[in-house]
Structure formats: C-alpha cells, structure tokens
C-alpha atoms as a PDB file:
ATOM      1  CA  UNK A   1      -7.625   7.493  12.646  1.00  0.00           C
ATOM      2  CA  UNK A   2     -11.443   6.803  12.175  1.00  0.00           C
ATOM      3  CA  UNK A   3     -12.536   4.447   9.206  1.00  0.00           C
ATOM      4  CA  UNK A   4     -15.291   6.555   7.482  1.00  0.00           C
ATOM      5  CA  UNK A   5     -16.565   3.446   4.785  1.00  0.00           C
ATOM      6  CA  UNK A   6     -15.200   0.697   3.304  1.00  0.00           C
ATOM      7  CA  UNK A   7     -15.815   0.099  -0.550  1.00  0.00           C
ATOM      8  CA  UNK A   8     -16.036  -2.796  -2.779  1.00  0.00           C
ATOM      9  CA  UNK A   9     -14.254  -3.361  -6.199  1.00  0.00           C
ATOM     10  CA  UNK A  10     -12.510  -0.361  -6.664  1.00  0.00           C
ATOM     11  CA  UNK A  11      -9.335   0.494  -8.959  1.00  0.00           C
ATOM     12  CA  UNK A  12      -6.436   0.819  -6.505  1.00  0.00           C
ATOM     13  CA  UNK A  13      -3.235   2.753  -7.928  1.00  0.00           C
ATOM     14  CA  UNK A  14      -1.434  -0.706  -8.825  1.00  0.00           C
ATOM     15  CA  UNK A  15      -4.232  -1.354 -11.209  1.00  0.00           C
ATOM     16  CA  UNK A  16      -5.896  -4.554  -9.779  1.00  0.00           C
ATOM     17  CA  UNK A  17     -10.167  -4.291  -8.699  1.00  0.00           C
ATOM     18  CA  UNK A  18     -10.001  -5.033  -4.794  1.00  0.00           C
ATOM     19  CA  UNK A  19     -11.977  -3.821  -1.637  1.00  0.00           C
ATOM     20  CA  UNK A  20     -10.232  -1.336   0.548  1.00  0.00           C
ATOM     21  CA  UNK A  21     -11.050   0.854   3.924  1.00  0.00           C
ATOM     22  CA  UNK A  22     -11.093   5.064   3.404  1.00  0.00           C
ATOM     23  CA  UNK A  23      -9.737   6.593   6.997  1.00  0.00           C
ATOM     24  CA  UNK A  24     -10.059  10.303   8.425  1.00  0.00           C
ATOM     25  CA  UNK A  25      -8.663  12.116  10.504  1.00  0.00           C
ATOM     26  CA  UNK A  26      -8.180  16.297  11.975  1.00  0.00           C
ATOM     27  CA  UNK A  27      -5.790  17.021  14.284  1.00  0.00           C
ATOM     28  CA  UNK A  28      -4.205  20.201  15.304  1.00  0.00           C
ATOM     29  CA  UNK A  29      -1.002  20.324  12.719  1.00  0.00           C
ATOM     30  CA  UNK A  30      -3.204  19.030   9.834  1.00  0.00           C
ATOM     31  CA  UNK A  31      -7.051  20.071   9.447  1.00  0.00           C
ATOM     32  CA  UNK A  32      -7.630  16.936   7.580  1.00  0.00           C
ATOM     33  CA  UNK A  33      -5.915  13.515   6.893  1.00  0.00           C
ATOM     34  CA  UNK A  34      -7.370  11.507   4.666  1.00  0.00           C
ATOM     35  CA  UNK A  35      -6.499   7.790   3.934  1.00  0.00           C
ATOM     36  CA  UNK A  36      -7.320   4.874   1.471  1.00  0.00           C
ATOM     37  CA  UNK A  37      -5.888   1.685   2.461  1.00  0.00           C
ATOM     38  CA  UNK A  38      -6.669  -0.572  -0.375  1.00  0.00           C
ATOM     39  CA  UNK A  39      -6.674  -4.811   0.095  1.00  0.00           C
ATOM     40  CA  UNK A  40      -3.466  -5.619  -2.154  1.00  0.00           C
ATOM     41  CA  UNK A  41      -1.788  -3.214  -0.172  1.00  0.00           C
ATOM     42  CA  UNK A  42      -1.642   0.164  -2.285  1.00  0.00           C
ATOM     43  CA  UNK A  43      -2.057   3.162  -0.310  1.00  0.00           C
ATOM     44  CA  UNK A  44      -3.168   7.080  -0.704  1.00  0.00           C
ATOM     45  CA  UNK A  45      -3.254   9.477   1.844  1.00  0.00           C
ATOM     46  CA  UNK A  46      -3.692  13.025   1.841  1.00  0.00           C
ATOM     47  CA  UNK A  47      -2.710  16.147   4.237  1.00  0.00           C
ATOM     48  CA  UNK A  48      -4.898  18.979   4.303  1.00  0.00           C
ATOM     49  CA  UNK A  49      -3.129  22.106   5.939  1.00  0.00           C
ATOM     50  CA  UNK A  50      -4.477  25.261   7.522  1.00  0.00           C
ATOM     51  CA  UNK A  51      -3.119  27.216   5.017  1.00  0.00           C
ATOM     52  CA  UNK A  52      -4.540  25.639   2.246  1.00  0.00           C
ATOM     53  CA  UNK A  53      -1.352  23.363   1.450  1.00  0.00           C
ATOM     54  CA  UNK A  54      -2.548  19.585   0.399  1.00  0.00           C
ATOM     55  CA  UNK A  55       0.719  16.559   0.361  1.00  0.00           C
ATOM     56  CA  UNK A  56      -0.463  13.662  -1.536  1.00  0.00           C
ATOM     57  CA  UNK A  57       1.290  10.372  -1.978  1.00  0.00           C
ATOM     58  CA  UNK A  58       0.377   7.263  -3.631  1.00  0.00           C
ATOM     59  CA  UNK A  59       2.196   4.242  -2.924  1.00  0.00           C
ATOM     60  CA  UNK A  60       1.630   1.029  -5.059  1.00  0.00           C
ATOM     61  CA  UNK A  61       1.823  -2.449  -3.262  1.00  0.00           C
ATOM     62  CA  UNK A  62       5.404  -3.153  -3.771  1.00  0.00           C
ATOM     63  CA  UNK A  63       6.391   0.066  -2.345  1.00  0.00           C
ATOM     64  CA  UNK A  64       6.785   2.246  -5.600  1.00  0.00           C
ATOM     65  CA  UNK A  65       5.758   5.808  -4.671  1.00  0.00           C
ATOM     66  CA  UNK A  66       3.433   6.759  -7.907  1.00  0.00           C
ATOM     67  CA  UNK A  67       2.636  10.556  -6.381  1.00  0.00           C
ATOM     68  CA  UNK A  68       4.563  12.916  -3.785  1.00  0.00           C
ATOM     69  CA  UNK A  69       3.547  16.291  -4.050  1.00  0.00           C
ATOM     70  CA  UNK A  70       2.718  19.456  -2.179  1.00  0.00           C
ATOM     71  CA  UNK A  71      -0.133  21.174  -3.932  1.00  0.00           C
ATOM     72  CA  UNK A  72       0.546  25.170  -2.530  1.00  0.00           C
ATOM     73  CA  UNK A  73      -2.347  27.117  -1.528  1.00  0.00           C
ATOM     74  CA  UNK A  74      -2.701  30.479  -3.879  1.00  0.00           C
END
C-alpha cells in the first residue's frame, strides 16, 4: 500500500484529535483500497469494487468495529 499524505489533528472515529497516515491502493480484485491509519490506533479502510460495490469498516482503538457495511452498486 502507498501512503498518499499524512494529516495533522484530525477527529479519528474514537473521538480523540491525533495525526494519522491516509494509504491507497488498486489492485486487480479491488479498483481501489483506501486506508486511514490514525495515531491512537483507530482505523478506516475502504474497498472499492469493479462493480460499483464499496465495504467500509471503522474500527476504534480498542478494537470495537463502529461500521461494517457493503454499500451495493444500483
């Protein structure tokens, strides 16, 4: 996965203002991956299909999944 920016004092899912690292990726199953990794250790990452189909999950940093869904293309 490439790192496409970083960013400073942002919101992460958990609530607390911290720095974090946004990742991308295409590959041949997924057009586009898409990851935040933010410094307490939340994380959101996103699956773009070929279809149209998008997953998203967002995971706080004690492990609670906040979102897991599959968004269906129309």
């Amino acid at each position: 996965m490439n790192a496409i920016g970083s960013f400073k004092a942002q919101k992460a899912p958990g609530g607390r203002l911290v720095d974090g690292v946004e990742y991308e990726d295409r590959d041949e199953e997924c057009v586009v991956t898409q990851e935040i990794v933010y410094g307490c250790g939340c994380q959101s990452i996103q699956h773009e299909y070929h279809d149209g189909t998008v997953s998203r999950r967002i995971v706080r940093h004690d492990g609670r999944v906040l979102v897991d869904e599959m968004l269906w293309a129309e």
